[in-house]
Every structure is written in structure tokens, then in C-alpha cells.
PDB file of N, CA and C in Angstrom:
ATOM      1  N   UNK A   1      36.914  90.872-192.884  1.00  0.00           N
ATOM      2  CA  UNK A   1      36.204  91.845-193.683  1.00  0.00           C
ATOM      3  C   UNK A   1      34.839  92.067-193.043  1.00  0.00           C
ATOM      4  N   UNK A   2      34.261  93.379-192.842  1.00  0.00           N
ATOM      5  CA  UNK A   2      33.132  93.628-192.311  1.00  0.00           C
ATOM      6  C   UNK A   2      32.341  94.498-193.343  1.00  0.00           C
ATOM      7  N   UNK A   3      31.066  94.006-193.163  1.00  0.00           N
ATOM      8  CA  UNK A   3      29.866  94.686-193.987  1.00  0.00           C
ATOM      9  C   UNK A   3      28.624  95.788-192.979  1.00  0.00           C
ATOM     10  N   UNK A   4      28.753  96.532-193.147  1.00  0.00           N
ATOM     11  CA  UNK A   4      27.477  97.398-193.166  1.00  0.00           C
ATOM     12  C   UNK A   4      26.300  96.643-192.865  1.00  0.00           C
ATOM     13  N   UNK A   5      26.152  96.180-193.958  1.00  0.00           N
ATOM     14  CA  UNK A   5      24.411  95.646-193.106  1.00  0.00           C
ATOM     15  C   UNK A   5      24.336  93.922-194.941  1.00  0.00           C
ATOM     16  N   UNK A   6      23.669  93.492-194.716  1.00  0.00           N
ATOM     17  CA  UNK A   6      23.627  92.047-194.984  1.00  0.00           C
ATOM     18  C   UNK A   6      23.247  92.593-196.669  1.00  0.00           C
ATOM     19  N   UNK A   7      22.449  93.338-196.977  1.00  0.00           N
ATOM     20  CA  UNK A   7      22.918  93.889-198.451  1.00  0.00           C
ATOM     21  C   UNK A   7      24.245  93.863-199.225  1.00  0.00           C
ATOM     22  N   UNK A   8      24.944  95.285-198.194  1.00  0.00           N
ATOM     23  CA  UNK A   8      26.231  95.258-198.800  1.00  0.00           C
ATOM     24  C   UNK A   8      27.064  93.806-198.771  1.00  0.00           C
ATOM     25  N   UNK A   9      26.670  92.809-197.935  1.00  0.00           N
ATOM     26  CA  UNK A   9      27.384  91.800-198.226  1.00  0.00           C
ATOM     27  C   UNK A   9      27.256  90.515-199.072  1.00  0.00           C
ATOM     28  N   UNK A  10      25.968  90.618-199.488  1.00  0.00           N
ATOM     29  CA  UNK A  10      25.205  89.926-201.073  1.00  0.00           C
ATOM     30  C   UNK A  10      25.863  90.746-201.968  1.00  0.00           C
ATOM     31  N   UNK A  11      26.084  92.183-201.891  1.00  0.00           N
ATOM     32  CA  UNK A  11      26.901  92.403-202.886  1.00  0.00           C
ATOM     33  C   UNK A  11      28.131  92.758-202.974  1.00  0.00           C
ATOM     34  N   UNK A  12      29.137  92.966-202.458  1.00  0.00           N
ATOM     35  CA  UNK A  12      30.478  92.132-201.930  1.00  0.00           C
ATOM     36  C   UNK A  12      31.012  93.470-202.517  1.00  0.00           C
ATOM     37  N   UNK A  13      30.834  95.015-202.715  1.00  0.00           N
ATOM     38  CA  UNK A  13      31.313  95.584-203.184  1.00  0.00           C
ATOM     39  C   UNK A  13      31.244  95.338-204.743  1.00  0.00           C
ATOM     40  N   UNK A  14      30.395  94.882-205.496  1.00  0.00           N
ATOM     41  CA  UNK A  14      30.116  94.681-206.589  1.00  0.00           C
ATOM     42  C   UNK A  14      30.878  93.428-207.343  1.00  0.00           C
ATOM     43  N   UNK A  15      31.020  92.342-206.741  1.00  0.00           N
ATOM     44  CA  UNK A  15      31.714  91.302-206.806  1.00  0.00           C
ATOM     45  C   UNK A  15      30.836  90.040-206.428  1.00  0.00           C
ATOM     46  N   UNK A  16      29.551  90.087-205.722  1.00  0.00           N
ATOM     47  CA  UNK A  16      28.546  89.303-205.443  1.00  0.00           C
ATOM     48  C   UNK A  16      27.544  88.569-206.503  1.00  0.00           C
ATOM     49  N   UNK A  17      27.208  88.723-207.532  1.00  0.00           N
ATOM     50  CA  UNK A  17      26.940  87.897-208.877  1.00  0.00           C
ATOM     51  C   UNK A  17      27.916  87.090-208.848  1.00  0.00           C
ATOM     52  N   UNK A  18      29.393  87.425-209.024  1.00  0.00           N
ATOM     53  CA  UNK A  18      30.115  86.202-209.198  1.00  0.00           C
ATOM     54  C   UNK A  18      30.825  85.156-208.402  1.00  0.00           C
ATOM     55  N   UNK A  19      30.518  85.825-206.932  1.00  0.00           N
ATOM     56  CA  UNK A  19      31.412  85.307-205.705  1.00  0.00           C
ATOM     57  C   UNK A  19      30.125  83.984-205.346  1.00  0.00           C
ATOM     58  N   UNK A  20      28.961  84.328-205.547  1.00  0.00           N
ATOM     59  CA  UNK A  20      27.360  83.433-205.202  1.00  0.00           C
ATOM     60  C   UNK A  20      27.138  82.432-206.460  1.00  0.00           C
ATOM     61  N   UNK A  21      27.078  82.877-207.891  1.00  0.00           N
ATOM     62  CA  UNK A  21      26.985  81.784-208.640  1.00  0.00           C
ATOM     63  C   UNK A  21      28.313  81.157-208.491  1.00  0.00           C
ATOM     64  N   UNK A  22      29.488  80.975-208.258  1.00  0.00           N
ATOM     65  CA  UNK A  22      30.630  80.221-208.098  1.00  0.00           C
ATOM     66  C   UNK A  22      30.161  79.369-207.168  1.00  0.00           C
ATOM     67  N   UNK A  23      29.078  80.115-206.064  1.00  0.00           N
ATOM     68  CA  UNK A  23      28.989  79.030-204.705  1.00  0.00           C
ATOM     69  C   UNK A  23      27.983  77.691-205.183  1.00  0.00           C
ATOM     70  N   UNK A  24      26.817  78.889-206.195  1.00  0.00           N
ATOM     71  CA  UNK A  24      26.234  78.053-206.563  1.00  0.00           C
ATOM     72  C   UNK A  24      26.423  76.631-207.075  1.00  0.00           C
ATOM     73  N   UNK A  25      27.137  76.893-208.240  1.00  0.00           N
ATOM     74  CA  UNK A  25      27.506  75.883-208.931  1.00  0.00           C
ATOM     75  C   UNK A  25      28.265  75.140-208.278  1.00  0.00           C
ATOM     76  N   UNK A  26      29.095  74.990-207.840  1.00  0.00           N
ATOM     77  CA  UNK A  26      29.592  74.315-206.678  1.00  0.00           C
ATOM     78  C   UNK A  26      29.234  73.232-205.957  1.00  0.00           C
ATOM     79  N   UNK A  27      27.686  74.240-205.081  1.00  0.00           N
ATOM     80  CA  UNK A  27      26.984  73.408-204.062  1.00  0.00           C
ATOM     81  C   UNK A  27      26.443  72.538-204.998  1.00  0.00           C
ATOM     82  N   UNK A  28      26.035  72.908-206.500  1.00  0.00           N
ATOM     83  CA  UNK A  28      25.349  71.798-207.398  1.00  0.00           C
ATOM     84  C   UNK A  28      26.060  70.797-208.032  1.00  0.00           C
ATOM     85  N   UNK A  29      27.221  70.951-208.115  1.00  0.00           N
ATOM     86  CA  UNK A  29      28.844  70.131-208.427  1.00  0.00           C
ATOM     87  C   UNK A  29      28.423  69.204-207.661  1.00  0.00           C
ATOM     88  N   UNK A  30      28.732  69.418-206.225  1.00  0.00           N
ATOM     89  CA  UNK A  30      28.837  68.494-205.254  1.00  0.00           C
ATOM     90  C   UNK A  30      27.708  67.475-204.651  1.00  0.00           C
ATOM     91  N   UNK A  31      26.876  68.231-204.804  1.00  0.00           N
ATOM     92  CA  UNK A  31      25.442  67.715-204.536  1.00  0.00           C
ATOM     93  C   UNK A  31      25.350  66.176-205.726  1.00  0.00           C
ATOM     94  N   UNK A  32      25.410  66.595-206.733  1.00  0.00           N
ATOM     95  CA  UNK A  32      25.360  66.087-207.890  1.00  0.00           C
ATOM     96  C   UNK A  32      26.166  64.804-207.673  1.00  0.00           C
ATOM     97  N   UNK A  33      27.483  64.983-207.712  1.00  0.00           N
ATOM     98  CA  UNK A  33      28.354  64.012-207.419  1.00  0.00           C
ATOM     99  C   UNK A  33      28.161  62.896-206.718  1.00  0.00           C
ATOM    100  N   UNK A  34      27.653  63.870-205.204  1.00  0.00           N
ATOM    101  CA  UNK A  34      27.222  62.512-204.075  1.00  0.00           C
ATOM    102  C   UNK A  34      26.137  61.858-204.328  1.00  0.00           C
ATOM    103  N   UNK A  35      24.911  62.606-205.173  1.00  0.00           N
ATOM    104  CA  UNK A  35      24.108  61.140-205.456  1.00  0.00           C
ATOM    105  C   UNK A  35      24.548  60.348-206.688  1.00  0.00           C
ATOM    106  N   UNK A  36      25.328  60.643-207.488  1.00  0.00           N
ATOM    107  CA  UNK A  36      25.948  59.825-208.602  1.00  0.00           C
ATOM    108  C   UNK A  36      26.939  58.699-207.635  1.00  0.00           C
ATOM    109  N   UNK A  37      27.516  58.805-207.037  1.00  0.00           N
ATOM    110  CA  UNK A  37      27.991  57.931-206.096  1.00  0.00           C
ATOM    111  C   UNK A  37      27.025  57.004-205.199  1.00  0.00           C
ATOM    112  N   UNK A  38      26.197  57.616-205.144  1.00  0.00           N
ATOM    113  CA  UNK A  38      25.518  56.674-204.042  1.00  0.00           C
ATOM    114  C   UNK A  38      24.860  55.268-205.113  1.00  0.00           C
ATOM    115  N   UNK A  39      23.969  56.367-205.890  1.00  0.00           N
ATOM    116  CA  UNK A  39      23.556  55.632-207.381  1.00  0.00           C
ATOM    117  C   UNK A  39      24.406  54.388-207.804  1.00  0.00           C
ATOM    118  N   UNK A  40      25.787  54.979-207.982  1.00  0.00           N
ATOM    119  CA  UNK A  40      27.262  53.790-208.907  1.00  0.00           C
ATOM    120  C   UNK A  40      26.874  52.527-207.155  1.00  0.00           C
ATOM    121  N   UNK A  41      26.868  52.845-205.899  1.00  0.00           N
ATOM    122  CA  UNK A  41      27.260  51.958-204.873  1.00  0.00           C
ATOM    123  C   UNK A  41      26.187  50.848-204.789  1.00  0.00           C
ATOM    124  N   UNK A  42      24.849  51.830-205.240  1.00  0.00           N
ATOM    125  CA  UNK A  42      23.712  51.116-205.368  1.00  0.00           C
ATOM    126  C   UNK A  42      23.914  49.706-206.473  1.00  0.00           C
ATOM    127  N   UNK A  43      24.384  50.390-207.544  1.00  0.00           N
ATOM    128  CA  UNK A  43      24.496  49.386-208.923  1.00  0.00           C
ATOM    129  C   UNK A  43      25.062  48.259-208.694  1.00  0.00           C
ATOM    130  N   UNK A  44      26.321  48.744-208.126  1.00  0.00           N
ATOM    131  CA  UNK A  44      27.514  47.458-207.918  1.00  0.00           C
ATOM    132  C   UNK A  44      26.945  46.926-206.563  1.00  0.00           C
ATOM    133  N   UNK A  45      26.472  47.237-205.727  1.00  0.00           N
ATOM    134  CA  UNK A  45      26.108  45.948-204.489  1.00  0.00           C
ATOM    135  C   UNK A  45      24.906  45.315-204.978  1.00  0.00           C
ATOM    136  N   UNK A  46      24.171  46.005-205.705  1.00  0.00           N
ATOM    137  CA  UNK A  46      23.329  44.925-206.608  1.00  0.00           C
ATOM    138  C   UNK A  46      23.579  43.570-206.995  1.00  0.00           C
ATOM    139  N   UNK A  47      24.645  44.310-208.563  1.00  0.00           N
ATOM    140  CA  UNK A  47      25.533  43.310-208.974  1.00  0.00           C
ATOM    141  C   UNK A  47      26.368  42.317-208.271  1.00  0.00           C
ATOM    142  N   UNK A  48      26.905  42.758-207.167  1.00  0.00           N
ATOM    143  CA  UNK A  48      27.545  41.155-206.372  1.00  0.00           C
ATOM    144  C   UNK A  48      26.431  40.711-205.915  1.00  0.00           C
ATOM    145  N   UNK A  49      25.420  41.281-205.094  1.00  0.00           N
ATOM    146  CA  UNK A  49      24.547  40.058-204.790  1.00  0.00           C
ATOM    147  C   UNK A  49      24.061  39.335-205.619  1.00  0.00           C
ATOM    148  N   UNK A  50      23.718  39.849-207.201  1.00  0.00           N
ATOM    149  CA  UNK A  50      23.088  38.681-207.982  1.00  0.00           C
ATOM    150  C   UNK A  50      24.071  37.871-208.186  1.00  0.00           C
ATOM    151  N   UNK A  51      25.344  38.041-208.566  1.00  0.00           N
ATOM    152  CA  UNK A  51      26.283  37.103-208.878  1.00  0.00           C
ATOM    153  C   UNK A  51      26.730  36.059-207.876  1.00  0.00           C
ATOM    154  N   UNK A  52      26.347  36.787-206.462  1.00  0.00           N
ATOM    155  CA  UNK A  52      26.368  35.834-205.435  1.00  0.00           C
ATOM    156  C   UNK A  52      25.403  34.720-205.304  1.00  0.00           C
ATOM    157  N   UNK A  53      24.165  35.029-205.217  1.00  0.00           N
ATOM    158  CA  UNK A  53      23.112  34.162-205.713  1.00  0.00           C
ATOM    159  C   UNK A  53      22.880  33.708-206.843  1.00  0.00           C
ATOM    160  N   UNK A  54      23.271  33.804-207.741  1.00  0.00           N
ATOM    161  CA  UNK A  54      23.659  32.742-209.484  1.00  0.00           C
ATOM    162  C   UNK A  54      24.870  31.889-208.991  1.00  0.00           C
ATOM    163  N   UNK A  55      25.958  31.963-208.264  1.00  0.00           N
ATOM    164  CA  UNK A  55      27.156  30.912-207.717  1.00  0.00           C
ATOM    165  C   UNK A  55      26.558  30.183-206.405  1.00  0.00           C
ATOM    166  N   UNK A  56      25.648  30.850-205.955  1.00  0.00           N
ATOM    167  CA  UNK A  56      24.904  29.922-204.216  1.00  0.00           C
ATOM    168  C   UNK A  56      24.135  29.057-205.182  1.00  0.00           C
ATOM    169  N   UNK A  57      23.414  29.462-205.782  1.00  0.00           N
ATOM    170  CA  UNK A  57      22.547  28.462-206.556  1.00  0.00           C
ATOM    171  C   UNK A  57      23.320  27.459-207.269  1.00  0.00           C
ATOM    172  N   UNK A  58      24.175  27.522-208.146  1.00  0.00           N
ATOM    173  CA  UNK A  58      24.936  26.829-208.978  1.00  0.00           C
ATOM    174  C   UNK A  58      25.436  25.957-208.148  1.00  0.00           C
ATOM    175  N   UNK A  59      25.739  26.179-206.968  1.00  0.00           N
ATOM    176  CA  UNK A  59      26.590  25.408-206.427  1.00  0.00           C
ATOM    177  C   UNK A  59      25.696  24.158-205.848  1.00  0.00           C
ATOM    178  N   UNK A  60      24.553  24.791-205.134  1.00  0.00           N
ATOM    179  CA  UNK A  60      23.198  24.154-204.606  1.00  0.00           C
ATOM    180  C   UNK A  60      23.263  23.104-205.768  1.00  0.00           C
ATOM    181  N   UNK A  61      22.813  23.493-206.787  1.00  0.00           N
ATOM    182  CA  UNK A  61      22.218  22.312-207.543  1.00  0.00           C
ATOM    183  C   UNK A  61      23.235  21.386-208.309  1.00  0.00           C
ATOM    184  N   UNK A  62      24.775  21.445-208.067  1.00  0.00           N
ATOM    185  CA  UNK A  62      25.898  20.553-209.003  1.00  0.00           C
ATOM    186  C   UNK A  62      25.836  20.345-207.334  1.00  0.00           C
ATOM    187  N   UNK A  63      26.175  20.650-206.273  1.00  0.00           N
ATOM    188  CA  UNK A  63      26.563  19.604-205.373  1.00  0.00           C
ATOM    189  C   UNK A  63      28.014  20.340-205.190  1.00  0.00           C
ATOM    190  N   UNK A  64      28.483  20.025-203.536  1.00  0.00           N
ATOM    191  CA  UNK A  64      30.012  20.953-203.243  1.00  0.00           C
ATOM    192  C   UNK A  64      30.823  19.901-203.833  1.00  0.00           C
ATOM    193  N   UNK A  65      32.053  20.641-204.337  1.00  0.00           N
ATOM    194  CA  UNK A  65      33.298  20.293-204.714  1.00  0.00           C
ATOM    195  C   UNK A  65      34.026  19.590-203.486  1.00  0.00           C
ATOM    196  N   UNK A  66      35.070  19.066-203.872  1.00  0.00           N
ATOM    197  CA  UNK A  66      35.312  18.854-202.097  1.00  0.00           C
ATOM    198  C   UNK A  66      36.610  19.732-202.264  1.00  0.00           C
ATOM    199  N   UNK A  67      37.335  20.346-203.500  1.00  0.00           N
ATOM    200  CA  UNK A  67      37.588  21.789-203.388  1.00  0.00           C
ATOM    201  C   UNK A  67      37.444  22.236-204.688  1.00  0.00           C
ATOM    202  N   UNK A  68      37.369  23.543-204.490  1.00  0.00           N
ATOM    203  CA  UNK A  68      37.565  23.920-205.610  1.00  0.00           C
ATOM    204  C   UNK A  68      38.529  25.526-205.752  1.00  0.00           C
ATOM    205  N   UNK A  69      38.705  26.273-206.854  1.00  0.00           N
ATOM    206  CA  UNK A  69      38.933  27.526-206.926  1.00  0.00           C
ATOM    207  C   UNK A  69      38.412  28.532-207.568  1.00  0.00           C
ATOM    208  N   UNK A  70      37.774  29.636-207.119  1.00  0.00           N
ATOM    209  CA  UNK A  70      37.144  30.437-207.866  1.00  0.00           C
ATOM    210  C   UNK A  70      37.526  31.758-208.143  1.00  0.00           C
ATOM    211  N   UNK A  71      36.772  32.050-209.446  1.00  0.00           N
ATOM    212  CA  UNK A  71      37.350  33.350-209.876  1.00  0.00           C
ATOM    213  C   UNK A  71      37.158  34.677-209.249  1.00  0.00           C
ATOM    214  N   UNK A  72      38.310  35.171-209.003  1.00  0.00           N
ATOM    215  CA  UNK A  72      38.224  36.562-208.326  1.00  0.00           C
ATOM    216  C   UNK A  72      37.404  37.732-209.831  1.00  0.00           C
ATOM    217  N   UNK A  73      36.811  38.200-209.337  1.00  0.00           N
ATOM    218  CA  UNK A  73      35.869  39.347-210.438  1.00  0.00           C
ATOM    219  C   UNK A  73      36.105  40.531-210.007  1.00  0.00           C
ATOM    220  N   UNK A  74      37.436  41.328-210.478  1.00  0.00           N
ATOM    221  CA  UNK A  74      37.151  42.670-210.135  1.00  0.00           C
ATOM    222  C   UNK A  74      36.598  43.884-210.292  1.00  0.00           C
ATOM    223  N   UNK A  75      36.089  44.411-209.483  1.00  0.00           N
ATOM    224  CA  UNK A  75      35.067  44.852-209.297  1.00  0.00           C
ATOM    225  C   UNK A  75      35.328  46.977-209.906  1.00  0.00           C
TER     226      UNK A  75
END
């Protein structure tokens, strides 16, 4: 499809309000998403490291097992 000049193609033959806010929202969909993800990756590698360091410690101060088994925590 070819346009005339960069006007006619913001307005798409009168179809450009809705062909651009679709993009819009979209690019803000997505945008959105990926820092909500990064945010959730942030939370949870938090969370294992403290839980890692509350079991390094615990262990530090009772002394090693000479075995033991521990609980898987899914995540």
C-alpha cells in the first residue's frame, strides 16, 4: 500500500484514529507487562536469597547434619 505523502498515511484513508490508538495501547500493554515481570523476578530472587540465608544461618548455628533432607519450596 502506498501513500501520497506522510499525512495521508497518519490518516490511513480515514481509518488512522483507530489503526494508532490500537498501536497505542498495545505498545502500553506490552511495555507494562515487561516491567511487571521484571518487578515479579525482582520479588522472587529476593525471596530465595532470604530464605537462603535464614537456612545458611540455621545451619551455621545447630551445626551440619552428617545428613540430612530438605524441603523442596516451590517456587
Amino acid at each position: 500500500m502506498a501513500f501520497d505523502s506522510f499525512s495521508a498515511f497518519i490518516a490511513m484513508g480515514g481509518h488512522g484514529p483507530y489503526v494508532w490508538i490500537c498501536y497505542a495501547v498495545f505498545t502500553l500493554f506490552m511495555v507494562g507487562l515487561g516491567l511487571w515481570s521484571r518487578r515479579q523476578q525482582k520479588a522472587v530472587l529476593r525471596s530465595h536469597k532470604q530464605r537462603l540465608s535464614r537456612e545458611q544461618n540455621g545451619a551455621a548455628n545447630q551445626g551440619a547434619a552428617p545428613a540430612s533432607f530438605t524441603r523442596i519450596h516451590p517456587s
